[in-house]
Protein backbone atom coordinates (compact mmCIF):
# COMPACT_ATOMS: atom_id res chain seq x y z
CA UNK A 1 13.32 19.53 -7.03
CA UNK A 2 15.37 18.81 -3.80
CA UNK A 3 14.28 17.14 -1.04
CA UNK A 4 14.21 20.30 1.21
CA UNK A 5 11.76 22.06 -0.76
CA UNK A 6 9.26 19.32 -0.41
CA UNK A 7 9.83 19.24 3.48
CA UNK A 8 9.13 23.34 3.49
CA UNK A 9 6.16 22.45 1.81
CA UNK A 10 5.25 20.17 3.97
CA UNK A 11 5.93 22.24 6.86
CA UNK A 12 3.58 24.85 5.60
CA UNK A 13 0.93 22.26 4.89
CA UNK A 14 1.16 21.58 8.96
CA UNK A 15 0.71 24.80 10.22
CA UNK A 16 -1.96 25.20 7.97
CA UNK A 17 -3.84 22.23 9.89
CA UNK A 18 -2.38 23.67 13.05
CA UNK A 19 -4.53 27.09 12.39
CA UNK A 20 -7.53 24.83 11.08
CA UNK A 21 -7.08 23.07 14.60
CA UNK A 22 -7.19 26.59 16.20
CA UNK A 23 -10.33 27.94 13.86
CA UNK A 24 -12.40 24.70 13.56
CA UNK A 25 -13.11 23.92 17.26
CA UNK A 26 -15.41 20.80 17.31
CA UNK A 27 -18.82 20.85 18.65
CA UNK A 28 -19.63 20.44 22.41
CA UNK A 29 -20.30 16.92 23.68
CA UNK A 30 -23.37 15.88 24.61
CA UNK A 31 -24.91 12.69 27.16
CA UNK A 32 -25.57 9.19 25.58
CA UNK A 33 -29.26 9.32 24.69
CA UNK A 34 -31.58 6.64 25.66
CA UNK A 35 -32.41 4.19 24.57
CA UNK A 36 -29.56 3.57 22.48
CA UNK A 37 -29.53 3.69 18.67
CA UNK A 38 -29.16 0.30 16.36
CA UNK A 39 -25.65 -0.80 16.35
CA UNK A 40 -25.89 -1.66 12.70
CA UNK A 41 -26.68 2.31 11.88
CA UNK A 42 -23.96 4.73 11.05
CA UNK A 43 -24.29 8.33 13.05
CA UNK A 44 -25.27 9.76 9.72
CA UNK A 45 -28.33 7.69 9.31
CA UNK A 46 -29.72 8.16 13.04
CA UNK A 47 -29.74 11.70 12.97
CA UNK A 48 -30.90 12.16 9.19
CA UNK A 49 -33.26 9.24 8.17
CA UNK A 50 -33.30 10.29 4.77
CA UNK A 51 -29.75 10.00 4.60
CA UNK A 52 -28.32 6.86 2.56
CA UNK A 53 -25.63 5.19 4.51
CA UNK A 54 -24.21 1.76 2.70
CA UNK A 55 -24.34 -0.86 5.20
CA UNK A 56 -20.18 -1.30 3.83
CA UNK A 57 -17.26 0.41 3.81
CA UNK A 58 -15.99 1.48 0.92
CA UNK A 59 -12.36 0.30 0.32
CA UNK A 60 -10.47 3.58 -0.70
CA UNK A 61 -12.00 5.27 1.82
CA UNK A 62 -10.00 3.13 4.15
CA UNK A 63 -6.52 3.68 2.07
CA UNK A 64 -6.96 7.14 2.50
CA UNK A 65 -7.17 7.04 6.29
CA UNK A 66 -4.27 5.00 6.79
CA UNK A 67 -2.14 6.45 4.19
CA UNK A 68 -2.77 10.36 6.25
CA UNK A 69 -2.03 8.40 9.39
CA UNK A 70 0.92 7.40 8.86
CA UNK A 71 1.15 10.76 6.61
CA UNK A 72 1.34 12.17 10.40
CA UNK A 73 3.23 9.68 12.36
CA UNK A 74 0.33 9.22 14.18
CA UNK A 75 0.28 6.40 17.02
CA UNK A 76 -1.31 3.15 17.04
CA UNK A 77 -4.50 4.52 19.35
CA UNK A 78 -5.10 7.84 17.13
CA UNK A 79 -4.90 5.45 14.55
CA UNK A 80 -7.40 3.28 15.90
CA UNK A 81 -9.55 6.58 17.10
CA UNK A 82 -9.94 7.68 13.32
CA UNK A 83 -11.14 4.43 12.15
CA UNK A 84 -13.75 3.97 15.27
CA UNK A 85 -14.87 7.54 13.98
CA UNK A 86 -15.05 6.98 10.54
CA UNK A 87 -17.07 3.69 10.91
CA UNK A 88 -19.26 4.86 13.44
CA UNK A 89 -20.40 8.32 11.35
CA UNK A 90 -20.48 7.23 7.67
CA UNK A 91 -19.62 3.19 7.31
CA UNK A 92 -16.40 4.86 6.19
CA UNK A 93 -17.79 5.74 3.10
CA UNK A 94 -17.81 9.69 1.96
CA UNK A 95 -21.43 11.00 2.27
CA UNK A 96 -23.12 13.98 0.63
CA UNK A 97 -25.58 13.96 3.24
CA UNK A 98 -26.17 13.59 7.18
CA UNK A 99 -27.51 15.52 10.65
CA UNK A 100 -27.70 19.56 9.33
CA UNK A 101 -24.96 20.20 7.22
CA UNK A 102 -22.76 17.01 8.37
CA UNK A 103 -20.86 15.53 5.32
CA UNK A 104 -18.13 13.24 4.18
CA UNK A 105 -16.46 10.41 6.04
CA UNK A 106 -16.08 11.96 9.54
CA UNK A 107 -19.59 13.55 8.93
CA UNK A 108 -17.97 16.99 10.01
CA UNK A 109 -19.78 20.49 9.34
CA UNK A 110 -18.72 23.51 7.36
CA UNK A 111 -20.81 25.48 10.05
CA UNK A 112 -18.57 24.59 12.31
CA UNK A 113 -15.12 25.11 10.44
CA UNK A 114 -13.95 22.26 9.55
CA UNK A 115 -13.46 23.78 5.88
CA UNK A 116 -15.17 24.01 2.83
CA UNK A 117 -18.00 21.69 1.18
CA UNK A 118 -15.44 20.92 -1.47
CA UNK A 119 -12.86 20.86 1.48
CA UNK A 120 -14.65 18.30 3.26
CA UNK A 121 -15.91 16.06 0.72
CA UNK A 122 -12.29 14.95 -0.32
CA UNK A 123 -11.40 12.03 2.27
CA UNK A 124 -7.94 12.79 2.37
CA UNK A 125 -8.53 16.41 3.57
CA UNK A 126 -11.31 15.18 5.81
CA UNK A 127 -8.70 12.70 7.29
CA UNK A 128 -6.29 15.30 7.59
CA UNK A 129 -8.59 17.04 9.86
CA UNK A 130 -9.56 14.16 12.14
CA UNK A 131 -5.53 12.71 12.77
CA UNK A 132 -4.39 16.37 13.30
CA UNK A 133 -6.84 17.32 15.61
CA UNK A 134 -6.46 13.45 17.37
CA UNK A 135 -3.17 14.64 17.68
CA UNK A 136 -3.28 17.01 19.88
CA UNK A 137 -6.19 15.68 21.98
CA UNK A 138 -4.01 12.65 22.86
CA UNK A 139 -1.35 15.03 23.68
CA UNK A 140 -3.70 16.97 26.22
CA UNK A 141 -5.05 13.22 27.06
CA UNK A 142 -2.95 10.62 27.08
CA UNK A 143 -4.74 8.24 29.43
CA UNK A 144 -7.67 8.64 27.16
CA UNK A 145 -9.08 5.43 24.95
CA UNK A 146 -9.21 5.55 21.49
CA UNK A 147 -13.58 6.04 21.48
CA UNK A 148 -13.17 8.57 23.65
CA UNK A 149 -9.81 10.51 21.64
CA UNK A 150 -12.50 9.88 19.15
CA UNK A 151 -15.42 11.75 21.07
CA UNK A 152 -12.77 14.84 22.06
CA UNK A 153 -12.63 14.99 18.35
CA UNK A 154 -16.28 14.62 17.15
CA UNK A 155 -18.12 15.94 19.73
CA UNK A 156 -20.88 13.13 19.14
CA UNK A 157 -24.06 13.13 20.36
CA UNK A 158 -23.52 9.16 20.84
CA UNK A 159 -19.98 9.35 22.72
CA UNK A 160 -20.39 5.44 23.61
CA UNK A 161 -20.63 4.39 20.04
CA UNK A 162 -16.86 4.93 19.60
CA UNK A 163 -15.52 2.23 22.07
CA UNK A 164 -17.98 -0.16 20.91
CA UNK A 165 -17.66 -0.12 17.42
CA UNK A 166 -13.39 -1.12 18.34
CA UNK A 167 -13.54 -4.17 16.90
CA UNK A 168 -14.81 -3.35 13.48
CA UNK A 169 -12.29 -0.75 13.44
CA UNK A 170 -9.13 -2.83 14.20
CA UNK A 171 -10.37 -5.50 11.37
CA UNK A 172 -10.96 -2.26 8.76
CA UNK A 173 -7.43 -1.14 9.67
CA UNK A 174 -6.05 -4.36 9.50
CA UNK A 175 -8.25 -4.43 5.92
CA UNK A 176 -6.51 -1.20 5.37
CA UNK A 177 -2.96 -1.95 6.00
CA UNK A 178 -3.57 -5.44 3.30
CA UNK A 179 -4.69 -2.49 1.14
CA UNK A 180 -1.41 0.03 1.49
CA UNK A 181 0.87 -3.26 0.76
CA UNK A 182 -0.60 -4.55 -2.69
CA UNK A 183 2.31 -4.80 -4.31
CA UNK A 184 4.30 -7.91 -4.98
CA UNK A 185 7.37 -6.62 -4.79
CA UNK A 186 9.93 -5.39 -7.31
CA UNK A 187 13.59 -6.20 -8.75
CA UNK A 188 15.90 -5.75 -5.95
CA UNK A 189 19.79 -5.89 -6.94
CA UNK A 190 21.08 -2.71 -6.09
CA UNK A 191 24.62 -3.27 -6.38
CA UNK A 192 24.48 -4.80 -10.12
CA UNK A 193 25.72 -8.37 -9.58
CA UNK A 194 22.89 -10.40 -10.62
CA UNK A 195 22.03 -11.32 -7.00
CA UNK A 196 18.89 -9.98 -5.64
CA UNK A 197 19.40 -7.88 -2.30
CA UNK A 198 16.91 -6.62 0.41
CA UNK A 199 16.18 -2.96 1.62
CA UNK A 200 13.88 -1.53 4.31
CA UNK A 201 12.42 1.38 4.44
CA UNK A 202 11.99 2.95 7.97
CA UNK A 203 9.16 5.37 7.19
CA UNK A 204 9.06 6.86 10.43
CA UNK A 205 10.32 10.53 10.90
CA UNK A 206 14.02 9.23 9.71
CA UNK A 207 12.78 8.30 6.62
CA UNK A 208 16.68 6.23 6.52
CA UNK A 209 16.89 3.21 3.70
CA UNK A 210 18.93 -0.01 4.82
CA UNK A 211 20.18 -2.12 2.53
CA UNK A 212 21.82 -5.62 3.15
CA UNK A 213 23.26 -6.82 -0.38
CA UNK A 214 23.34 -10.49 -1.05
CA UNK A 215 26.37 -13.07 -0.95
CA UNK A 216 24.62 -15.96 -2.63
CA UNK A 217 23.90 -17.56 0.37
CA UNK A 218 23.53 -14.67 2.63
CA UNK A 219 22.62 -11.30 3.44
CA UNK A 220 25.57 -9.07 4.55
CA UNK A 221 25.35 -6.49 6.92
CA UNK A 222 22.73 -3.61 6.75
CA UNK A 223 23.57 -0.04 5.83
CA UNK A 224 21.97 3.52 5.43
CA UNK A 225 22.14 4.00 1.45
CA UNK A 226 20.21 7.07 1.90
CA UNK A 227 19.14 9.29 5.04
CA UNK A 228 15.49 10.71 4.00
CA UNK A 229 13.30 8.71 1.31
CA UNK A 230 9.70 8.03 1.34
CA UNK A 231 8.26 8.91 5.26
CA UNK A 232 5.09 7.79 6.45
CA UNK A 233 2.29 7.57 3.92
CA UNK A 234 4.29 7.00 0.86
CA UNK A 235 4.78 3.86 -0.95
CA UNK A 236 8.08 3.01 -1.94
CA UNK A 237 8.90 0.52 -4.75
CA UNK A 238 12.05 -0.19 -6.23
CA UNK A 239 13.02 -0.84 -10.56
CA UNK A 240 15.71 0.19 -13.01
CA UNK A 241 14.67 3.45 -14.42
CA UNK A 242 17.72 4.68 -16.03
CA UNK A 243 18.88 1.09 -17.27
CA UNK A 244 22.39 0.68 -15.93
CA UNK A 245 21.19 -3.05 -14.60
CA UNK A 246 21.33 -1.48 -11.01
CA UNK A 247 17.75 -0.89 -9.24
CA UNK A 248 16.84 2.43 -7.71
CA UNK A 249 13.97 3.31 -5.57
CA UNK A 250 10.61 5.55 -5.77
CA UNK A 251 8.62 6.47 -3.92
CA UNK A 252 5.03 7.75 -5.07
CA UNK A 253 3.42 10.77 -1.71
CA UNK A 254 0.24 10.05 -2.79
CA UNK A 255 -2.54 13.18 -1.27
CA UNK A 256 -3.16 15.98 -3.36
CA UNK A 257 0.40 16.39 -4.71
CA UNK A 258 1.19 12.92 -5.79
CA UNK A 259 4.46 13.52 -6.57
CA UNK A 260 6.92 10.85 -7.60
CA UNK A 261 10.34 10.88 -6.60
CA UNK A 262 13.16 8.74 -7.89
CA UNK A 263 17.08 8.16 -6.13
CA UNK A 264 19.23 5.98 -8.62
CA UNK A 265 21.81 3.83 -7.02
CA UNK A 266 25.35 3.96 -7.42
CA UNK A 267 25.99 0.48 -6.63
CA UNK A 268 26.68 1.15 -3.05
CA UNK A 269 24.14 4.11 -2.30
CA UNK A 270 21.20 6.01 -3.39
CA UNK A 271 21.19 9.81 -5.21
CA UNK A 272 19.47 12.53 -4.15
CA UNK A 273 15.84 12.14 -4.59
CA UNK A 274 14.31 14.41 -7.62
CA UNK A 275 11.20 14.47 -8.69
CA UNK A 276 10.37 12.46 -11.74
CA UNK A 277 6.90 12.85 -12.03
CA UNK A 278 4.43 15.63 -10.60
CA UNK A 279 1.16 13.87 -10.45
CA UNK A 280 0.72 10.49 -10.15
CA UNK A 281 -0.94 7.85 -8.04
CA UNK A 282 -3.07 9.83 -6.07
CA UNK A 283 -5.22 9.13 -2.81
CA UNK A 284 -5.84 5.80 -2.73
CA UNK A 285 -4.53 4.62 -6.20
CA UNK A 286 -2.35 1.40 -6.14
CA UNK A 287 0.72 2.33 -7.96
CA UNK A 288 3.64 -0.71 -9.80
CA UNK A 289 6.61 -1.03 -11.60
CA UNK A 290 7.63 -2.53 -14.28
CA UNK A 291 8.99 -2.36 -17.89
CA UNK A 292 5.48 -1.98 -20.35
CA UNK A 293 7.37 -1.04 -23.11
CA UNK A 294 10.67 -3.35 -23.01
CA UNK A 295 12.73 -0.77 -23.57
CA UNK A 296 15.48 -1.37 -20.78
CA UNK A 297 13.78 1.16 -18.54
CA UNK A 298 11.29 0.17 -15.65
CA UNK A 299 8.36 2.17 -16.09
CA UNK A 300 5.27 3.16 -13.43
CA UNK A 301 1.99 1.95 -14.01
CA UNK A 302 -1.03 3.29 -11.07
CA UNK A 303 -4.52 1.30 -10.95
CA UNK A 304 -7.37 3.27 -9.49
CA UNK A 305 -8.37 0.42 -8.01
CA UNK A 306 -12.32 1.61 -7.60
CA UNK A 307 -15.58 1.51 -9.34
CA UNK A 308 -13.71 2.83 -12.77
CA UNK A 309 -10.44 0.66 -12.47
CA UNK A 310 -8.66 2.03 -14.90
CA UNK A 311 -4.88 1.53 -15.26
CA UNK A 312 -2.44 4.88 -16.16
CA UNK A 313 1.41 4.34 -17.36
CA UNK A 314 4.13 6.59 -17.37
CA UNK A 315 7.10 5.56 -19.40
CA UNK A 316 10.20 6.58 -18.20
CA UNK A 317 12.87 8.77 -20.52
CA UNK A 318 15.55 6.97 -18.77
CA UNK A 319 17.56 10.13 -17.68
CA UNK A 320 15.60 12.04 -14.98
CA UNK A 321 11.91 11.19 -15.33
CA UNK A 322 8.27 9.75 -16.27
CA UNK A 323 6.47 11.01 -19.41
CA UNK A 324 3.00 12.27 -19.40
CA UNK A 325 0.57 9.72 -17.70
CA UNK A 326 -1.83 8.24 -20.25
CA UNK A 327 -4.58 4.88 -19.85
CA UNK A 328 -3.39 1.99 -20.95
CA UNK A 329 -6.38 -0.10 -20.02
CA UNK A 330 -9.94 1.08 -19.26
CA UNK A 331 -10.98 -1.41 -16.58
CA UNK A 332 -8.58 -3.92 -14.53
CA UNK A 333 -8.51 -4.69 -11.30
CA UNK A 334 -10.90 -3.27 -9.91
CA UNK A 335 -11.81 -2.78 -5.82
CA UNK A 336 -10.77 -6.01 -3.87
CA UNK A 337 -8.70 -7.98 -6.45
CA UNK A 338 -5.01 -7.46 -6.11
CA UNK A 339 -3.28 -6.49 -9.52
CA UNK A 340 0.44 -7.06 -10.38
CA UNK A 341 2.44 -6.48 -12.99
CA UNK A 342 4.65 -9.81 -14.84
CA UNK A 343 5.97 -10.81 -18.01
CA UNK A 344 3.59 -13.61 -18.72
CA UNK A 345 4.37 -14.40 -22.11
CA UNK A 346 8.25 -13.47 -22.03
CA UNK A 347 8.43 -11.25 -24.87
CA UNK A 348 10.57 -8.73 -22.39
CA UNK A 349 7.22 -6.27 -22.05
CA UNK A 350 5.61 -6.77 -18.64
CA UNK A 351 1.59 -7.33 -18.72
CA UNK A 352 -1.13 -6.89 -16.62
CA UNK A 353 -1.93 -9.71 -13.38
CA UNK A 354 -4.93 -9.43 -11.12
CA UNK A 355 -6.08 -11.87 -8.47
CA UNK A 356 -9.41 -11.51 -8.09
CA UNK A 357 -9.10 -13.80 -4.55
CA UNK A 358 -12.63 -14.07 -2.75
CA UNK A 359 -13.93 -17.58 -3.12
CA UNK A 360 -13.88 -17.49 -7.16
CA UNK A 361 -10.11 -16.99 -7.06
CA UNK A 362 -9.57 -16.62 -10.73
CA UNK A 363 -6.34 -14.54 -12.19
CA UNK A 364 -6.89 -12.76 -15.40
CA UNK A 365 -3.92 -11.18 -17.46
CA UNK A 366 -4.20 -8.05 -20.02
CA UNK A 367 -0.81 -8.62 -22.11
CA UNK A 368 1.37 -5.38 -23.55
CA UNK A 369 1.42 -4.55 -27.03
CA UNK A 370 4.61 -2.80 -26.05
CA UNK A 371 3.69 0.49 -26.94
CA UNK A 372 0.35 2.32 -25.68
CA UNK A 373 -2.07 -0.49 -24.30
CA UNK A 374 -2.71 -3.50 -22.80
CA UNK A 375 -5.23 -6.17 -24.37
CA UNK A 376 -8.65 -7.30 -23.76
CA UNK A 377 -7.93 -9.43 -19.48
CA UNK A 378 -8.43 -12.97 -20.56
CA UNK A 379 -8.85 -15.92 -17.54
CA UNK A 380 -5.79 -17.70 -17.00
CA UNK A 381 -6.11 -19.49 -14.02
CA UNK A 382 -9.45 -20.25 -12.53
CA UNK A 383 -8.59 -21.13 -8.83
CA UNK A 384 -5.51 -19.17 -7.41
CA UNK A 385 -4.60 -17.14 -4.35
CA UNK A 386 -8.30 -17.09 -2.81
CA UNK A 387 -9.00 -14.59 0.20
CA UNK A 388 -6.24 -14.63 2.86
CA UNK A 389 -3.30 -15.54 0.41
CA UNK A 390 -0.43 -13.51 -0.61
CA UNK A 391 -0.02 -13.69 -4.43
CA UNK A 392 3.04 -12.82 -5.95
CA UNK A 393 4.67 -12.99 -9.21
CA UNK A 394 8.07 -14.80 -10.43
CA UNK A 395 10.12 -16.51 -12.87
CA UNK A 396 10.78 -19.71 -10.54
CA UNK A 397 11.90 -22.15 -13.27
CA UNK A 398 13.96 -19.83 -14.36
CA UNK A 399 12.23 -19.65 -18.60
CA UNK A 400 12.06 -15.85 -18.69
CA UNK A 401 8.47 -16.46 -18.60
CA UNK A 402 6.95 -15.06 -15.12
CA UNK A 403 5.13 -17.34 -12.74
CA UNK A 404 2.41 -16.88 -10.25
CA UNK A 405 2.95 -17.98 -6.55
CA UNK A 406 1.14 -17.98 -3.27
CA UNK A 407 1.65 -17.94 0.17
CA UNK A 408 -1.00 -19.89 2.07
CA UNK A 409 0.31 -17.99 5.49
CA UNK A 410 -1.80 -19.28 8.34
CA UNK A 411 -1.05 -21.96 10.05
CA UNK A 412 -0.12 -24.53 6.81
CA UNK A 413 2.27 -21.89 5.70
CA UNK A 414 2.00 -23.56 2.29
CA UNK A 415 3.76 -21.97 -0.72
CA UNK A 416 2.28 -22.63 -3.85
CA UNK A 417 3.33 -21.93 -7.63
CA UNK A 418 1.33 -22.19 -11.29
CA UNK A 419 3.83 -22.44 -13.75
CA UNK A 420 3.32 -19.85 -17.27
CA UNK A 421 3.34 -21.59 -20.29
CA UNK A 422 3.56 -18.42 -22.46
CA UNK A 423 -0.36 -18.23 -22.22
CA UNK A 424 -2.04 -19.37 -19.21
CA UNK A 425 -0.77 -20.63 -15.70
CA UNK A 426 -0.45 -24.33 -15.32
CA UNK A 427 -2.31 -26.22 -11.96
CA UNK A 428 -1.28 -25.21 -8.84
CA UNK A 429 1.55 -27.13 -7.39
CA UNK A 430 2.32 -27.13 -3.56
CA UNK A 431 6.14 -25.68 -3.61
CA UNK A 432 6.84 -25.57 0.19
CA UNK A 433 5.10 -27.07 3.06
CA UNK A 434 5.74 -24.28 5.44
CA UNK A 435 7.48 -20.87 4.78
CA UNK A 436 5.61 -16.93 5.67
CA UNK A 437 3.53 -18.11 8.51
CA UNK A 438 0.56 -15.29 9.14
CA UNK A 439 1.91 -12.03 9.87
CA UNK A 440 5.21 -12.43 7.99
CA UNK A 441 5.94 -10.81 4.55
CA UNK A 442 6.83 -12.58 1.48
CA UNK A 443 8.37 -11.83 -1.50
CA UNK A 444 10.48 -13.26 -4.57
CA UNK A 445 13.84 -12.41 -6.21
CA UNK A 446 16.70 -14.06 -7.33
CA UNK A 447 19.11 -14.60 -4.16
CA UNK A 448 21.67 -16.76 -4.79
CA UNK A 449 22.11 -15.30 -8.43
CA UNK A 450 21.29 -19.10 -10.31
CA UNK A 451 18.73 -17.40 -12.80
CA UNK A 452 15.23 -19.27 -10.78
CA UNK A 453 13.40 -16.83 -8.53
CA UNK A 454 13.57 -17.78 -4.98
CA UNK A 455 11.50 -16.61 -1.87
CA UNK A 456 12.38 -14.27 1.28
CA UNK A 457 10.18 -13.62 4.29
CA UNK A 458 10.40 -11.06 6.47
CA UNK A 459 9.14 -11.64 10.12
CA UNK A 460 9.01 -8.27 11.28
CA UNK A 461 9.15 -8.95 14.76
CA UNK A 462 10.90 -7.89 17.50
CA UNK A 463 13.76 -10.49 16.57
CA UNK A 464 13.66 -9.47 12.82
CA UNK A 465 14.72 -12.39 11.20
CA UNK A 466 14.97 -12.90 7.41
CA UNK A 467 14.70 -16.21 5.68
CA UNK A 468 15.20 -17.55 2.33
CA UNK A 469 14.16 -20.44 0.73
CA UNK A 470 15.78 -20.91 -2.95
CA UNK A 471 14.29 -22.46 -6.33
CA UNK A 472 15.35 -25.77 -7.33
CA UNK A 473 13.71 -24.95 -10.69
CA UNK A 474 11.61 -27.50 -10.87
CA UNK A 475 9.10 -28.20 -7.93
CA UNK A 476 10.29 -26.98 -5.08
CA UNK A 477 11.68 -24.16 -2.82
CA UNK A 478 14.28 -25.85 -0.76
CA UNK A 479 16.52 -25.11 1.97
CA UNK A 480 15.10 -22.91 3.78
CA UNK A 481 17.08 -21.00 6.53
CA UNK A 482 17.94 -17.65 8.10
CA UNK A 483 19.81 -15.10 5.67
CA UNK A 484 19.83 -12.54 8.15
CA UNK A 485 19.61 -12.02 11.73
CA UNK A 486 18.44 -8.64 12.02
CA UNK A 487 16.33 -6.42 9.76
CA UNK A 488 13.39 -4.90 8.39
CA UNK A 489 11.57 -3.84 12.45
CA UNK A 490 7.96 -3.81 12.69
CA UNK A 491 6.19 -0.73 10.68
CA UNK A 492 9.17 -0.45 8.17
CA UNK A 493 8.69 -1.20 4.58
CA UNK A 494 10.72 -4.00 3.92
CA UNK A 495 11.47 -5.99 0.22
């Protein structure tokens, strides 16, 4: 299907919220009460005491927010407004209950047309309503704080609560945003010379894709390889599908479509985009890529990442899309762990990683049988990556067997690796001493084309800077300087 299509579609879904703005007016406001309510108690809870609010969040609820967001282009303080809301009525968790006929995250009321009980009770629909009504109340009121965006919005009964609670809501969104990025990255030479390259994906309104292709000891200069591919919302990846040892890009729209598009490179631009797949990775699903089956083709692999955790795979035909989706593994990685996806064992069939971080730390791995499943997640490591680390995964000594590496960020900046032996990860070993400080973005490829995974970070400042520090295969990343001067801006994707 071509791009244009999709964008009609989208188009229509807009209006539709546009007329939902018109129809659903929110309720009038209303004074503070006094004395004030608990700080600890969610709206929902205050006005309906036999409603059962959980005293946290739940973490897809979250996902979903952001992802409609930036769905909307919507600006840093709407942004901010949705999550004040969301925390403030429900914990940000999606309730069948509250004041009257409140429901859902947003606690909003069919009474008062905000849609359907059906409607309402899906969080990305809910979402949809709050950011597109946010919208246009920051339009009308632009000197307006994000509580009170929030309170034109709600119409709360508690307008103060929305301010107060900011603080909770910048650490959920900043939660949030470590929840849109768990991937570790993805094979990146898009020109088919054995070096690994970088790309950045704007996903603002442009939607354009840079890439800079590597020199071996350098990134050359950025260009547009393709002028629309994956806007706001979307999570873009990058893998061979077709084979041809060059890597293309996807991009997976998440929301009720979930459609999956593909652009193949040329070896010195992306294809049109087409669809490959019509329904995968939903909501708040975490979607990878990598070859299950080791047929040549890299395939896509979503974890639902909740309660259920259960991991889908779509091979890919290799041509012009992803089979059926089927389960591959009935529970991995489930809410708060971050799963991967690495060739452990280096039979050429990529397996199941998932950090569990926290304080335990451990990493389990579920290995391919190269055909329909993964196996039973055995321990491998049993103190890795804890809570505030960056895993990542990586053939560093260059044994076609992939290795598991983390990035201490803070202010160490420590880089650490555990080595695969075919069954199990080695002891961590401290790699670099100071590389990704906090609020950079790490990732691993092959750079300088030796055959050892190296590592990249991307500063995404206002200066932009990209550095590289390359393997020596055998305990170190050394080196370390800039590659490039100037790309990958703050709120692009960049790998």
């Amino acid at each position: 299907m071509p791009r244009s299509r999709r964008l009609s579609a989208r188009a229509a879904g807009f209006a539709a919220a546009g007329l939902l703005i018109a129809v659903g007016a929110a309720p009038a406001q209303a004074a503070d009460p006094t004395p004030k309510p608990p700080r600890n108690l969610a709206n929902a809870e205050i006005l309906d005491a036999s409603c059962y609010v959980p005293p946290t969040h739940d973490p897809s609820v979250l996902v979903n927010v952001l992802r409609v967001a930036r769905a909307h282009n919507a600006n840093a303080k709407v942004t901010l407004a949705a999550f004040e809301a969301g925390w403030v009525e429900s914990h940000m968790n999606n309730l069948p209950c509250g004041d009257k006929d409140s429901i859902g995250v947003f606690q909003q009321r069919p009474s008062y047309g905000w849609g359907t009980v059906e409607q309402i009770m899906d969080p990305w629909y809910a979402a949809t309503q709050f950011v597109t009504r946010a919208i246009v109340k920051d339009r009308a009121n632009p000197g307006a704080t994000a509580g009170q965006l929030a309170q034109l919005v709600q119409g709360s009964a508690f307008p103060s609560r929305y301010d107060e609670a900011e603080a909770k809501a910048r650490a959920l969104l900043a939660e949030a945003e470590r929840g849109t990025a768990l991937f570790g990255g993805g094979p990146t030479d898009f020109n088919g010379d054995a070096k690994a390259d970088i790309v950045t994906f704007s996903q603002n309104p442009e939607a354009d894709v840079y890439v800079a292709p590597s020199t071996g000891d350098a990134f050359g200069e950025a260009k547009v390889w393709h002028d629309f591919f994956a806007p706001g919302g979307e999570t873009p990846l990058t893998g061979d599908f077709n084979g041809d040892q060059k890597t293309d890009i996807v991009t997976f729209a998440h929301g009720p479509e979930a459609d999956v598009y593909v652009s193949l490179s040329n070896g010195d631009g992306f294809g049109p985009a087409t669809v490959w797949h019509d329904f995968f990775a939903q909501r708040h699903e975490v979607p990878a890529v990598g070859d299950v089956n080791g047929d040549g083709y890299d395939d896509i692999v979503t974890f639902t990442h909740d309660a259920d955790a259960k991991v889908y795979v779509a091979l890919s035909n290799g041509t012009d899309g992803f089979h059926p989706a089927t389960v591959w593994h009935d529970f991995f990685s489930p809410t708060g762990e971050f799963p991967a996806l690495g060739d452990i064992d280096g039979d050429g069939d990529d397996d199941l990683i998932t950090f569990t971080q926290g304080t335990t730390a451990d990493v389990y791995v579920a290995l391919s049988n190269g055909k329909d499943a993964f196996g039973t997640g055995k321990l491998v490591h049993d103190h890795f990556a804890p809570a505030g680390e960056l895993p990542r995964i990586g053939d560093v000594n260059g044994d076609k067997k992939d290795d598991i590496i983390a990035f201490t960020q803070g202010t160490e900046s420590d880089v650490y690796v555990a080595l695969s032996d075919g069954s199990k990860y080695g002891p961590g070993a401290r790699w670099n001493d100071f590389f990704s400080p906090t609020g950079e973005f790490p990732y691993v490829g092959d750079y300088d084309g030796d055959g050892k995974d190296d590592i990249v970070t991307f500063t995404h400042n206002t200066e932009a800077d990209v550095y590289v520090s390359v393997s020596n295969g055998t305990d170190g990343f050394i080196n370390g300087r800039k590659w490039h001067d100037f790309f990958g801006t703050p709120g692009e994707t960049s790998l």
